[in-house]
C-alpha atoms as a PDB file:
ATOM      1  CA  UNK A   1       0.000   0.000   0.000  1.00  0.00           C
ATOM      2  CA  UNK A   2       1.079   3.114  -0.415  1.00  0.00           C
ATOM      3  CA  UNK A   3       1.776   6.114   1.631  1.00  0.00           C
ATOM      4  CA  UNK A   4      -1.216   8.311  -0.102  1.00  0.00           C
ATOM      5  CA  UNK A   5      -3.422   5.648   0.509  1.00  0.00           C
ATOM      6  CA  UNK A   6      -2.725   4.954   3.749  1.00  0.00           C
ATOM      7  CA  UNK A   7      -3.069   8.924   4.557  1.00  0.00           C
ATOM      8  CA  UNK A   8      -6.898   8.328   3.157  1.00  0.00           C
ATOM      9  CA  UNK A   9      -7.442   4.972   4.932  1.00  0.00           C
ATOM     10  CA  UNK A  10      -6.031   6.390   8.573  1.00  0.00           C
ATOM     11  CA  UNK A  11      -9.153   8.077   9.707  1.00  0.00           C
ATOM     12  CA  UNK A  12     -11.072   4.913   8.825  1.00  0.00           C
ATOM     13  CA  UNK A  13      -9.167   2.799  10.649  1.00  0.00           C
ATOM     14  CA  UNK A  14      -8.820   4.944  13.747  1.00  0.00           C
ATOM     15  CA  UNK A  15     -12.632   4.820  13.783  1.00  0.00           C
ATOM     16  CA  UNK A  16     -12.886   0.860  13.845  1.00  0.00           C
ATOM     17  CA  UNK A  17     -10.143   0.481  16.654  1.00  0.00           C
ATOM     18  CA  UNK A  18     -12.330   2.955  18.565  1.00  0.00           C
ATOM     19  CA  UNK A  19     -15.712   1.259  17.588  1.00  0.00           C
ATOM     20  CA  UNK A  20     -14.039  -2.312  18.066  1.00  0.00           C
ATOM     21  CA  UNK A  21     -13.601  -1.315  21.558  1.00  0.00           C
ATOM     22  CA  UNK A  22     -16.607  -0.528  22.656  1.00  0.00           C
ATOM     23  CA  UNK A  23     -17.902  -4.061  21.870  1.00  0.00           C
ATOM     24  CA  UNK A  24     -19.296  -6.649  23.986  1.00  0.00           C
ATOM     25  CA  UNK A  25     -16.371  -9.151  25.082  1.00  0.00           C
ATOM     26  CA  UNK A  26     -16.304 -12.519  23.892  1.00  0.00           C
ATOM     27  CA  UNK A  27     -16.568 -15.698  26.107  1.00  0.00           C
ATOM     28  CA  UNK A  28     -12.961 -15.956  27.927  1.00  0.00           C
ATOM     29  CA  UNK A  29     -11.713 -12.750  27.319  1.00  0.00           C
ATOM     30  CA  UNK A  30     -10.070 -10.000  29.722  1.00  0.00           C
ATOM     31  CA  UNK A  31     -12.130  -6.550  30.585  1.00  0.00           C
ATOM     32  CA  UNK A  32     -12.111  -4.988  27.287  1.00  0.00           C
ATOM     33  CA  UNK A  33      -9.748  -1.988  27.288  1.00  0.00           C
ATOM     34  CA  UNK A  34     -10.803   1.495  27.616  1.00  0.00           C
ATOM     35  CA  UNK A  35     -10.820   3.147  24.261  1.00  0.00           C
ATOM     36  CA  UNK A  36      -7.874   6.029  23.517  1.00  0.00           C
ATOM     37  CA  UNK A  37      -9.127   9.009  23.408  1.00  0.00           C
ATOM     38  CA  UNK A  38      -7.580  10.125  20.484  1.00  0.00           C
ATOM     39  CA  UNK A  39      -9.430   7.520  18.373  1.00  0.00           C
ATOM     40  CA  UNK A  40     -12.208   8.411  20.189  1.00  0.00           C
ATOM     41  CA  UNK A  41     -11.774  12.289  19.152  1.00  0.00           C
ATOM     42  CA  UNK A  42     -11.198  11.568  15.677  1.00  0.00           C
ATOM     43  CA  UNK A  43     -14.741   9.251  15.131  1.00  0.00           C
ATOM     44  CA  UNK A  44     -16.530  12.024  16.549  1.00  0.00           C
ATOM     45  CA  UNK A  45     -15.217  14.468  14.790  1.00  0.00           C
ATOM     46  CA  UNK A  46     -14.388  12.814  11.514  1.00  0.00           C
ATOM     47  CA  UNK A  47     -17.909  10.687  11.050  1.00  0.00           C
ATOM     48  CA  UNK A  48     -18.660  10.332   8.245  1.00  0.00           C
ATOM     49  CA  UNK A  49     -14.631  10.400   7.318  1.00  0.00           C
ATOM     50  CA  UNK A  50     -14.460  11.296   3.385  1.00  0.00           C
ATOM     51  CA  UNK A  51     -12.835   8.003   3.170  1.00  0.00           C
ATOM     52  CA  UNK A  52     -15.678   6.224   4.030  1.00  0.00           C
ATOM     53  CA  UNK A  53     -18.301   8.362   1.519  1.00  0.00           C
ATOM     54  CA  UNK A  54     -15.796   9.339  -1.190  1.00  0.00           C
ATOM     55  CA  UNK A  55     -14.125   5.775  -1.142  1.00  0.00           C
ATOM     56  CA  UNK A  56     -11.388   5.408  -3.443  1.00  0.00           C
ATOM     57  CA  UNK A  57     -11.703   4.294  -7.185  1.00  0.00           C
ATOM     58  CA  UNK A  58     -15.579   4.747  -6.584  1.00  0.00           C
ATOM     59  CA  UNK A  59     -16.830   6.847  -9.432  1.00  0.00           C
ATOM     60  CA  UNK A  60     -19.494   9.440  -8.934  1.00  0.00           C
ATOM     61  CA  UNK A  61     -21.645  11.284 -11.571  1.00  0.00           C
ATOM     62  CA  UNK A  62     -22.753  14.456 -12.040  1.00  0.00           C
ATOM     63  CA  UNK A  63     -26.208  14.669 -11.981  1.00  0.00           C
ATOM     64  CA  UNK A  64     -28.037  18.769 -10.892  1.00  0.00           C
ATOM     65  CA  UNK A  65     -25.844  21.373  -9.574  1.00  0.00           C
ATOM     66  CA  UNK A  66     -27.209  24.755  -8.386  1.00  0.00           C
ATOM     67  CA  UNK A  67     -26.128  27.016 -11.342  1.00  0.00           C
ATOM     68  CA  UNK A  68     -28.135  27.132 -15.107  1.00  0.00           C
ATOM     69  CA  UNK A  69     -25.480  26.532 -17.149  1.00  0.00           C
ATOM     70  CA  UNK A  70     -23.734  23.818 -15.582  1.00  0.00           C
ATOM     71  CA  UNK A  71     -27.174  21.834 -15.220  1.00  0.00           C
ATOM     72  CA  UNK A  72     -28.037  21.621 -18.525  1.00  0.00           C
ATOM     73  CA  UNK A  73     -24.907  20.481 -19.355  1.00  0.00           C
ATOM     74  CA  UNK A  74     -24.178  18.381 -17.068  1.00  0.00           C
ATOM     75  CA  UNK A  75     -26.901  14.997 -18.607  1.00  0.00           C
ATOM     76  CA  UNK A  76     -24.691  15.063 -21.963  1.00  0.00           C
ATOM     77  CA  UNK A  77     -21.273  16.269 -20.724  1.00  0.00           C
ATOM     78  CA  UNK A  78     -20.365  12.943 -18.624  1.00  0.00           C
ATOM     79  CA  UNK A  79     -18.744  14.534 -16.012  1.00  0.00           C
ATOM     80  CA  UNK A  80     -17.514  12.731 -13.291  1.00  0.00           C
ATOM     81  CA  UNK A  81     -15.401  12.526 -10.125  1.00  0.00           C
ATOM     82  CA  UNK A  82     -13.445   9.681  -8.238  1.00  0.00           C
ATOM     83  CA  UNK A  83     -11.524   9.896  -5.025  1.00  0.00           C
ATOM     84  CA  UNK A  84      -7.371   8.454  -6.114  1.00  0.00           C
ATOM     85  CA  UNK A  85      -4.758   8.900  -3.362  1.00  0.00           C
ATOM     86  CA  UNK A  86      -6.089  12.035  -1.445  1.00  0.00           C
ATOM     87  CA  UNK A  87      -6.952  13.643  -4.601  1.00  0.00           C
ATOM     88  CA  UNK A  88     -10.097  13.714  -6.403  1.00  0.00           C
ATOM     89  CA  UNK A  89      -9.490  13.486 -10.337  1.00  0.00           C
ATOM     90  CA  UNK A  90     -12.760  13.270 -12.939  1.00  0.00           C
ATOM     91  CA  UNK A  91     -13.783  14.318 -16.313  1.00  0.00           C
ATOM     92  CA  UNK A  92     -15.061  17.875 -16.459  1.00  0.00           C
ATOM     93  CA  UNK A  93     -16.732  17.216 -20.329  1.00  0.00           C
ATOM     94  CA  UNK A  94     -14.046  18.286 -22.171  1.00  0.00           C
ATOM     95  CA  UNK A  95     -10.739  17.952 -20.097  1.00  0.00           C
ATOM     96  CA  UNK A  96      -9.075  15.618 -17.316  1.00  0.00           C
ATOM     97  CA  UNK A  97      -9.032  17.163 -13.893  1.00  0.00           C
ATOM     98  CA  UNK A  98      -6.879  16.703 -10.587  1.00  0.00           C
ATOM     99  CA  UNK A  99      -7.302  18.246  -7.162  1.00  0.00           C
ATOM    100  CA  UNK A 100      -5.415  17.847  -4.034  1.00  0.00           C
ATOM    101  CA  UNK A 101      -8.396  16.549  -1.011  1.00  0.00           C
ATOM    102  CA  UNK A 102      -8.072  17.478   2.464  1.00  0.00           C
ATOM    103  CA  UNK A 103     -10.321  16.088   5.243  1.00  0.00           C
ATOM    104  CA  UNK A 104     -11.844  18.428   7.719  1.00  0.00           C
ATOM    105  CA  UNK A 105     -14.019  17.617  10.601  1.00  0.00           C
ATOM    106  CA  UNK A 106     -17.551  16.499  10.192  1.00  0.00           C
ATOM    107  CA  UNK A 107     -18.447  17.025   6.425  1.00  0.00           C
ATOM    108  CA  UNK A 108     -15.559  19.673   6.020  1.00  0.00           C
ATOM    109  CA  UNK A 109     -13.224  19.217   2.813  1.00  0.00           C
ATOM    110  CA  UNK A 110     -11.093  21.422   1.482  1.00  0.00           C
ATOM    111  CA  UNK A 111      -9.459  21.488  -2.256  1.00  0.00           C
ATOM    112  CA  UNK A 112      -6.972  23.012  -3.528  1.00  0.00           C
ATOM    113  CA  UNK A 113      -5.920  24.112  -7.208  1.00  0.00           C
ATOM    114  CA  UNK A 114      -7.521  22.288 -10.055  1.00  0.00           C
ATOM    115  CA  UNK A 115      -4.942  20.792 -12.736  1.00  0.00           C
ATOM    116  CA  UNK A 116      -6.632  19.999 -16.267  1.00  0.00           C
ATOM    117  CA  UNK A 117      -5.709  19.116 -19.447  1.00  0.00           C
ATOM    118  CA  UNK A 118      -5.724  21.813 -21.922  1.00  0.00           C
ATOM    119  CA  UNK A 119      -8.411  20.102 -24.538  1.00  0.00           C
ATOM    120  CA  UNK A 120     -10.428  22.540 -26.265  1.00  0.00           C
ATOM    121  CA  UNK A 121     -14.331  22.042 -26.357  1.00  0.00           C
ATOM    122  CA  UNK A 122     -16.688  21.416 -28.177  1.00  0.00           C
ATOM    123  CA  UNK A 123     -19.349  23.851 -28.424  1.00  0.00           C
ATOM    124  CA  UNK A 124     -18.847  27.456 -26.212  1.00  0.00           C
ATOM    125  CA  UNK A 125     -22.059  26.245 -23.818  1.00  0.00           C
ATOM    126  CA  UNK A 126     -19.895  22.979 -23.096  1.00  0.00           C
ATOM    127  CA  UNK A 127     -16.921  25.041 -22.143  1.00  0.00           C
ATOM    128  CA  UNK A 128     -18.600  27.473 -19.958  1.00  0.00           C
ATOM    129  CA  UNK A 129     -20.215  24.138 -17.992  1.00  0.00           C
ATOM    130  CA  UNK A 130     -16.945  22.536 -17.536  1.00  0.00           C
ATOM    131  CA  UNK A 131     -15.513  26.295 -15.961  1.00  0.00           C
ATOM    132  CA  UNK A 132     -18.231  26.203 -13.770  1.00  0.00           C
ATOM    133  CA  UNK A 133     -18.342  23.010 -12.544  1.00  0.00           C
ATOM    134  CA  UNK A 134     -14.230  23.460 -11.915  1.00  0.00           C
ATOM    135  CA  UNK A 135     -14.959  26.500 -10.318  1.00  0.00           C
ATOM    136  CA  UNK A 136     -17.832  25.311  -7.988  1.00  0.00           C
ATOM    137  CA  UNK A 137     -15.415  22.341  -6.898  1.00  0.00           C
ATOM    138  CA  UNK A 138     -12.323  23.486  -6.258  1.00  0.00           C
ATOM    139  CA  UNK A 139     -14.643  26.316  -4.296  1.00  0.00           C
ATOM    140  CA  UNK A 140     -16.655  23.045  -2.323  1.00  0.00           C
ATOM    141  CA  UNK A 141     -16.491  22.985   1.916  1.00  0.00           C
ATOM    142  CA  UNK A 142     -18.519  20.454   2.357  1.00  0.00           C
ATOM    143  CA  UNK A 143     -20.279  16.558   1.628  1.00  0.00           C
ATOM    144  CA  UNK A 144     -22.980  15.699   2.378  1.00  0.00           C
ATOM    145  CA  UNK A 145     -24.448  11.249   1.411  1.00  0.00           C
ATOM    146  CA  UNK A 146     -28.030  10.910   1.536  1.00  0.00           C
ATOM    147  CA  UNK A 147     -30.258   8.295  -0.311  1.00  0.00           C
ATOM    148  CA  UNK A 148     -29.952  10.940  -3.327  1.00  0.00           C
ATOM    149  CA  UNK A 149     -26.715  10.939  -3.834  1.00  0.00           C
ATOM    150  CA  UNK A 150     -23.534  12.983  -2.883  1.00  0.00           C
ATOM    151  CA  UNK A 151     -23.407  16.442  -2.171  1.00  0.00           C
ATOM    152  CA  UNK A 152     -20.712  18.793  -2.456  1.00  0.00           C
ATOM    153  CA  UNK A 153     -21.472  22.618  -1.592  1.00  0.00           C
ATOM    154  CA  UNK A 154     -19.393  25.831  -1.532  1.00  0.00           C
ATOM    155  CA  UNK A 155     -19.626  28.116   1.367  1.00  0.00           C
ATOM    156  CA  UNK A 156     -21.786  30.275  -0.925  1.00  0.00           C
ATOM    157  CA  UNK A 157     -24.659  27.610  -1.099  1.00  0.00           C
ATOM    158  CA  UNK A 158     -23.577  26.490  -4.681  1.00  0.00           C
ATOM    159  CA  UNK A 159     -24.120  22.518  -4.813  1.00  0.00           C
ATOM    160  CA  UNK A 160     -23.323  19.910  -7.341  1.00  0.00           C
ATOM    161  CA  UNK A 161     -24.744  16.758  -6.737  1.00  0.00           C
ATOM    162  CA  UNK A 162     -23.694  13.037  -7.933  1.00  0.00           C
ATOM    163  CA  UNK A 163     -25.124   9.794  -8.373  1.00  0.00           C
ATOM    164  CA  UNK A 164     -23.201   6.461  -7.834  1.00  0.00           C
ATOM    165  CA  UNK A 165     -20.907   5.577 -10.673  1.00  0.00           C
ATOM    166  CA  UNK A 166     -19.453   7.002 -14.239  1.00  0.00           C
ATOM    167  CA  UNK A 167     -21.889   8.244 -16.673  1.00  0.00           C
ATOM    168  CA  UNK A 168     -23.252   5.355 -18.679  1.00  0.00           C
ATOM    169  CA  UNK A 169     -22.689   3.068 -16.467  1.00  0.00           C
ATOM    170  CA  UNK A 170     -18.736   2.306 -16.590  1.00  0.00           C
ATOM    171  CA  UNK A 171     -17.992   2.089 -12.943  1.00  0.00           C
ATOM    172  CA  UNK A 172     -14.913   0.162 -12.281  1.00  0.00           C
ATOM    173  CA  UNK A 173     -12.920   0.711 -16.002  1.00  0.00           C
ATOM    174  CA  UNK A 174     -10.043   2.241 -15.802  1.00  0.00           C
ATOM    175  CA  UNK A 175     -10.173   5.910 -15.065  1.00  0.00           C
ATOM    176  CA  UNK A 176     -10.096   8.888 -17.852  1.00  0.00           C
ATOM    177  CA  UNK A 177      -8.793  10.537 -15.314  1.00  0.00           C
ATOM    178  CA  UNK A 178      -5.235   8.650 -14.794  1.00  0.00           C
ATOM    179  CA  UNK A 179      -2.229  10.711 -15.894  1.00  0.00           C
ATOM    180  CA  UNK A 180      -3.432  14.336 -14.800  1.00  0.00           C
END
């Protein structure tokens, strides 16, 4: 495994060792040990961890966002995200994309510069979609999962929100995204 990967998978795993205390003891065994409150600190604080809702190599789709432009694009642009080592990379309907994740507490993300290819559009309207949607998530604060779908919104109450795998249904292939 590597280090990147093991950055995403820490808060996850600190949140079983603290959950895998708490459980009832088994026939034979000693008291079970008081949980560390560090671990502790970090479930509450980190629940739901991104890890755990933006899990890597799963592929989300774009389906609504807040803005016009960027939701009637968004149906025939494909655009998609997927969490790779602490980055989120996608397909923004014309170009690759890359952005650095960091956790927060609760729902709190933050993301850093977008890097995309350089691949000019196809239409103007397609273009000023792909912006936007760039824009609105390198701008996001905050996740939300509910039975909808996932939920990224800006501190300005802009929201794009995603559906469970790629567009057309090609969860799992290997990513556009790779190489950005």
């Amino acid at each position: 495994m590597n280090t990147p990967r093991a950055l995403l998978l820490a808060p996850l795993l600190a949140a079983l060792a603290a959950c895998g205390a708490s459980e009832t003891p088994l026939p034979g065994d000693a008291e079970p040990p008081a949980p560390a409150a560090p671990a502790a600190d970090a479930m509450a604080t980190a629940a739901p961890a991104v890890a755990q809702v933006l899990e890597a190599g799963k592929s989300w789709s774009l389906i609504e966002a807040s803005d016009d432009t960027l939701k009637s694009a968004a149906a025939e642009a494909g655009i998609f995200i997927e969490v790779q080592d602490a980055r989120i990379v996608g397909y923004g309907g014309c170009n690759r994309f890359s952005v650095p994740l960091q956790r927060g507490e609760g729902g709190s993300i933050k993301l850093e510069a977008v890097v995309a290819s350089k691949r000019a559009c196809a239409s103007d309207a397609l273009n000023a979609a792909e912006q936007t949607f760039l824009q609105t998530l390198s701008a996001a604060q905050s996740f939300e999962l509910r039975d909808e779908g996932l939920f990224l919104r800006t501190a300005d109450g802009a929201e794009l929100k995603f559906s469970a795998g790629r567009p057309g249904g090609a969860e799992g292939e290997a990513s556009q995204a790779e190489g950005t």
